[in-house]
Structure formats: C-alpha cells, structure tokens
N, C-alpha and C. Protein backbone atom coordinates (compact mmCIF):
# COMPACT_ATOMS: atom_id res chain seq x y z
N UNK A 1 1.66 56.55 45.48
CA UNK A 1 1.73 57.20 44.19
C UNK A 1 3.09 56.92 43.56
N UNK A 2 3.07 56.80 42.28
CA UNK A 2 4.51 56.19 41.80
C UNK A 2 5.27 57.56 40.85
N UNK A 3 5.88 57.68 40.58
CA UNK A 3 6.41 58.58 39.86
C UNK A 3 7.25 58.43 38.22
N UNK A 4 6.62 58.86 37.71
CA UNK A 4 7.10 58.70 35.77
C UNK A 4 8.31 59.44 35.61
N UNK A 5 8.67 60.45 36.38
CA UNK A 5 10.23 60.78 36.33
C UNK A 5 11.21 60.18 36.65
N UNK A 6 11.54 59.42 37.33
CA UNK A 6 12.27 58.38 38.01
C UNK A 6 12.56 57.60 36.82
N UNK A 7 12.70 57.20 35.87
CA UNK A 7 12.68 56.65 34.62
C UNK A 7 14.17 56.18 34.55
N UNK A 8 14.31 54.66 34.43
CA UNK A 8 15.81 54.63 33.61
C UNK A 8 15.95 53.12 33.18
N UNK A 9 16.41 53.38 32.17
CA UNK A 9 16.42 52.15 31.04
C UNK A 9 17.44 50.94 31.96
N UNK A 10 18.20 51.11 32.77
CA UNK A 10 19.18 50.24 33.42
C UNK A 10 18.45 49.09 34.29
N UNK A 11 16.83 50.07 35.19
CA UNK A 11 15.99 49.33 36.06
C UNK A 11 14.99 49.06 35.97
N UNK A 12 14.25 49.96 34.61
CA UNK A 12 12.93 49.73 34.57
C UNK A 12 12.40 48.94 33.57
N UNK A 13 11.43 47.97 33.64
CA UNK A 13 10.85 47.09 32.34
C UNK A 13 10.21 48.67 31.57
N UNK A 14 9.81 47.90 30.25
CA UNK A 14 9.40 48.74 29.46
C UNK A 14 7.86 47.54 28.55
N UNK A 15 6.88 48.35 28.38
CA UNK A 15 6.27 47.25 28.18
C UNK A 15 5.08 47.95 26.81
N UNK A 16 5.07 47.37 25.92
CA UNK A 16 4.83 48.11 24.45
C UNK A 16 3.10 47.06 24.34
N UNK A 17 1.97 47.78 24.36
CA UNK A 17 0.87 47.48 23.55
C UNK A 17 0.58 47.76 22.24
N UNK A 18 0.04 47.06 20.88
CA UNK A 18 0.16 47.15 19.58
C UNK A 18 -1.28 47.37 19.78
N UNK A 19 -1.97 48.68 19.54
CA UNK A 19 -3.65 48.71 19.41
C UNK A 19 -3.80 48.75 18.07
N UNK A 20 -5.38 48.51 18.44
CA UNK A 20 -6.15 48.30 16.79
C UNK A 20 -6.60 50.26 16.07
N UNK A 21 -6.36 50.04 15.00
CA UNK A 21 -6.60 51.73 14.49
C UNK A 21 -7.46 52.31 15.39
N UNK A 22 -8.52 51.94 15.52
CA UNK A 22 -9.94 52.59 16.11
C UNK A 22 -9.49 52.48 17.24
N UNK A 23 -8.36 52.60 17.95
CA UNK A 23 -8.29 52.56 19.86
C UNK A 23 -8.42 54.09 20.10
N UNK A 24 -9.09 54.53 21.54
CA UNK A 24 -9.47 55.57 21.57
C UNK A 24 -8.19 56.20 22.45
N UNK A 25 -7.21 56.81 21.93
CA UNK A 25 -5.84 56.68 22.15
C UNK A 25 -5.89 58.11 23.79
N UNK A 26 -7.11 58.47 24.17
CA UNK A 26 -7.39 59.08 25.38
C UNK A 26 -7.31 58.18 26.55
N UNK A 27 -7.86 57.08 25.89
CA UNK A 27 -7.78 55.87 27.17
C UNK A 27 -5.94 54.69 27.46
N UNK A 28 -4.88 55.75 26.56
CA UNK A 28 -3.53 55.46 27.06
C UNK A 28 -2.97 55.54 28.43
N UNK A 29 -3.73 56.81 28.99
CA UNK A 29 -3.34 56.65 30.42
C UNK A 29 -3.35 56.08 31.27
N UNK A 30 -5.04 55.73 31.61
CA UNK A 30 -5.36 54.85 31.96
C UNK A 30 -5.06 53.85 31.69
N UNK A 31 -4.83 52.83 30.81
CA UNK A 31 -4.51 51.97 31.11
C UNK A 31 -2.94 51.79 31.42
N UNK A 32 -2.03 52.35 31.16
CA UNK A 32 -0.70 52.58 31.61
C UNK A 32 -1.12 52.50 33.06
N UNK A 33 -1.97 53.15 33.63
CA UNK A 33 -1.90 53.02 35.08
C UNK A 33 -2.75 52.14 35.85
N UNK A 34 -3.77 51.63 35.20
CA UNK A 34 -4.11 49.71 35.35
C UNK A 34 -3.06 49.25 35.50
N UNK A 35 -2.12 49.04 34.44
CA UNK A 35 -1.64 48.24 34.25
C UNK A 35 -0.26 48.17 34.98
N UNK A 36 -0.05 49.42 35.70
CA UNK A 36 1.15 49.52 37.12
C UNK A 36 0.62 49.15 38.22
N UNK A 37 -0.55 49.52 38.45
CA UNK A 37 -1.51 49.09 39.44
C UNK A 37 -1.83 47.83 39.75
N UNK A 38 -1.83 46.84 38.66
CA UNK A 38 -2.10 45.43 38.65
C UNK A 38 -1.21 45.05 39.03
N UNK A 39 0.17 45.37 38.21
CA UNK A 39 1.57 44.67 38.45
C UNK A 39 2.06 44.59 39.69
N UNK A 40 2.33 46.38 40.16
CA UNK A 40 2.48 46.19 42.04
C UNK A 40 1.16 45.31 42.51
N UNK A 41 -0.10 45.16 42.33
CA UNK A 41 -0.51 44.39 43.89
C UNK A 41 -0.35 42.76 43.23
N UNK A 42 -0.27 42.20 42.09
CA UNK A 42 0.31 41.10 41.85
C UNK A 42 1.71 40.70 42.47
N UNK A 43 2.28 41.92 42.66
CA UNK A 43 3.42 41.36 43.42
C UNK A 43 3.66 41.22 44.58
N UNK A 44 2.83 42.46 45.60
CA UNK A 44 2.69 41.88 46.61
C UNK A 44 2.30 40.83 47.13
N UNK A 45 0.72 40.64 46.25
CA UNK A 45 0.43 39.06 46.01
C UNK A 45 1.00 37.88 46.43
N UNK A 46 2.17 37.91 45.59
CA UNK A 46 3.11 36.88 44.79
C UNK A 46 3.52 36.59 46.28
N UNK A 47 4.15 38.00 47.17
CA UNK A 47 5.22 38.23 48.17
C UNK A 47 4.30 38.05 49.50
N UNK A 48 3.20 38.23 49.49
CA UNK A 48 2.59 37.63 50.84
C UNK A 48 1.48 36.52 50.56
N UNK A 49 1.93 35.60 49.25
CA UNK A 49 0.94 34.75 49.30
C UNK A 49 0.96 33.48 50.47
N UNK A 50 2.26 33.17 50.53
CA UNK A 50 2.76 31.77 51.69
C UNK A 50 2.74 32.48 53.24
N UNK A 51 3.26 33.76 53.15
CA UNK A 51 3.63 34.12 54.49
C UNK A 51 1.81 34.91 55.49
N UNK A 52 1.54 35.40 54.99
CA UNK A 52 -0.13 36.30 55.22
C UNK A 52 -0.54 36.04 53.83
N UNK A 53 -1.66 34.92 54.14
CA UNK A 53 -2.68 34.36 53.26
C UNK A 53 -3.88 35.87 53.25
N UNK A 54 -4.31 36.17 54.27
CA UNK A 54 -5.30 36.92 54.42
C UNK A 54 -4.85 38.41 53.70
N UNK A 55 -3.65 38.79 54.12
CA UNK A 55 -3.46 40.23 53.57
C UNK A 55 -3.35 39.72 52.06
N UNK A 56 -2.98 38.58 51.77
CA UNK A 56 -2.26 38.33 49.80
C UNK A 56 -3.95 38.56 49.16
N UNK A 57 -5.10 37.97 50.31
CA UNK A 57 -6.24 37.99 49.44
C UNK A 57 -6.99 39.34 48.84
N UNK A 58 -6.33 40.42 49.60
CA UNK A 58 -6.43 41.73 49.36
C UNK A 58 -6.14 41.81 48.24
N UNK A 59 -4.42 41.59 48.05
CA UNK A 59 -3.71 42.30 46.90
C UNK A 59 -4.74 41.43 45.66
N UNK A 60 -4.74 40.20 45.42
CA UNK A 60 -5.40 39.44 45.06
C UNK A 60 -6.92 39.83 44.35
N UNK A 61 -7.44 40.27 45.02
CA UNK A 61 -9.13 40.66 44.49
C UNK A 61 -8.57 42.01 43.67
N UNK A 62 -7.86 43.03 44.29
CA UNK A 62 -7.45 44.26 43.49
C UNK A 62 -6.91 44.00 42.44
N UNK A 63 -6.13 42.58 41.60
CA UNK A 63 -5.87 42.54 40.57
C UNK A 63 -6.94 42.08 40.05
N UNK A 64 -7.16 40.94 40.37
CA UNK A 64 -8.73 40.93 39.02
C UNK A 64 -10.02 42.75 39.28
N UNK A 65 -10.01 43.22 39.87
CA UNK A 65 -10.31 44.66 39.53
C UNK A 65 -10.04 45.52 38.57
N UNK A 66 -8.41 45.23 38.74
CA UNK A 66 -7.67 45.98 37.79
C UNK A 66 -7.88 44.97 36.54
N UNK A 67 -7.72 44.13 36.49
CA UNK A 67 -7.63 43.28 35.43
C UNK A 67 -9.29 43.66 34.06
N UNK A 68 -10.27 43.90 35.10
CA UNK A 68 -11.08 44.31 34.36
C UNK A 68 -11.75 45.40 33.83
N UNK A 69 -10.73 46.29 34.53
CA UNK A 69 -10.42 47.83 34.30
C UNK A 69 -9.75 47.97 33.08
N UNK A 70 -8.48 47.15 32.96
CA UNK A 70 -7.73 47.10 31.70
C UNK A 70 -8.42 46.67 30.37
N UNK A 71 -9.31 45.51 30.58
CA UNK A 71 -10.15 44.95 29.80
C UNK A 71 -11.13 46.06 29.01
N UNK A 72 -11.52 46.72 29.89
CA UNK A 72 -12.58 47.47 29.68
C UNK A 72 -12.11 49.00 28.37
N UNK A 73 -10.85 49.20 29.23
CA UNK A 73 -10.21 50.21 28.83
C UNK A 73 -9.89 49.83 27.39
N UNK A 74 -9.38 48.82 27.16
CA UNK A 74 -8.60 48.63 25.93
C UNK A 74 -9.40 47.90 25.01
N UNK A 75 -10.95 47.90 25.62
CA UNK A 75 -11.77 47.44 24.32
C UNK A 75 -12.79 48.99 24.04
N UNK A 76 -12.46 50.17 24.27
CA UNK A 76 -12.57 51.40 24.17
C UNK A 76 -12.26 51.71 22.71
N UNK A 77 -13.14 51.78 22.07
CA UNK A 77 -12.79 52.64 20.50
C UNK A 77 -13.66 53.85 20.15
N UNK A 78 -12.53 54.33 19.11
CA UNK A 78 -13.20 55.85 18.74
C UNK A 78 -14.69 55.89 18.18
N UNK A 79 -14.95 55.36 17.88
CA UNK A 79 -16.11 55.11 17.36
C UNK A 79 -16.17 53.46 17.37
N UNK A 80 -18.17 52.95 17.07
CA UNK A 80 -18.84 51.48 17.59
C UNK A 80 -18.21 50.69 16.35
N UNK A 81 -17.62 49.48 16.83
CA UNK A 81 -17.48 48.60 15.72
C UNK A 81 -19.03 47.77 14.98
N UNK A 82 -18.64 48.26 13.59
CA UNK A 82 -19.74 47.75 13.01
C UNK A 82 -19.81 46.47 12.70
N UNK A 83 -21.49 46.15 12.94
CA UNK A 83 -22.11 44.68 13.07
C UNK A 83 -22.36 44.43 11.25
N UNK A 84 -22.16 43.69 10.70
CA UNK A 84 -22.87 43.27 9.23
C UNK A 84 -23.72 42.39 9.56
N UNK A 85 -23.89 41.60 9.89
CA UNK A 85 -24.83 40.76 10.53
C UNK A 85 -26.17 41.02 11.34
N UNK A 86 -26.84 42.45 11.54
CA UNK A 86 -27.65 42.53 12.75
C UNK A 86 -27.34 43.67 13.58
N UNK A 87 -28.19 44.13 14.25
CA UNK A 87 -28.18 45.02 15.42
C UNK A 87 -27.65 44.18 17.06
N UNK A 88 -27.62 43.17 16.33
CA UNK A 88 -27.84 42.01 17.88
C UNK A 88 -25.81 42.35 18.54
C-alpha cells in the first residue's frame, strides 16, 4: 500500500492528465491509482527483467492489466457520446 501523505516536491514526479469536458471526474481516483500501480510493477519489470526472467513476467502481465484498467477508466464519461451517424 503506498501512501499520499508522504508527498514532497524535492522526490516525487508529478504527473498532470488534460481530460475531455464529459470525463466522469469520479473515475480520478482510480485512475491515479492504475496509474501508480502500473508504474511500480513496470519497474520492477524493468529491474528483474535480465536478472529473473520468470518473476519480470509477473510484473509484466500486471502492467498490461493495469494498462487496460486505465484505458477503460479514462474513456469513462458523464454521459454516452453522441453518434450523428447511426446507432451503430
């Protein structure tokens, strides 16, 4: 578990998403925490890819997980974007 108090501009990246009006601004958390979630096991990744192939493939599958967690999350709007074209 990571902790949001621990906070300080000296060590920590800071990382800014620009959403579209209609983002369903409930689904901020979540993805804030995809998107810590991805980063640590990408890095372990990164850090046991040469040395333990087998454990990196762990961290590995959990980012594309996360990856499509984030996806999912951040194509989330307040309401359906409308089709002009069709129901299709």
């Amino acid at each position: 578990m990571h902790s949001r108090t621990q906070y300080s501009k000296n060590r920590d990246f800071i990382c800014h998403l620009h959403m579209p009006r209609n983002f369903n601004e409930q689904m901020a958390r979540p993805v804030e925490d995809y998107v810590f979630n991805f980063l640590k096991d990408w890095i372990m990744y990164k850090w046991l890819e040469t040395k333990m192939p087998d454990a990196a493939a762990v961290f590995f599958a959990n980012c594309e997980t996360y990856r499509e967690k984030i996806r999912g999350a951040l194509n989330m709007r307040d309401r359906p974007t409308r089709r002009y074209h069709g129901y299709y």
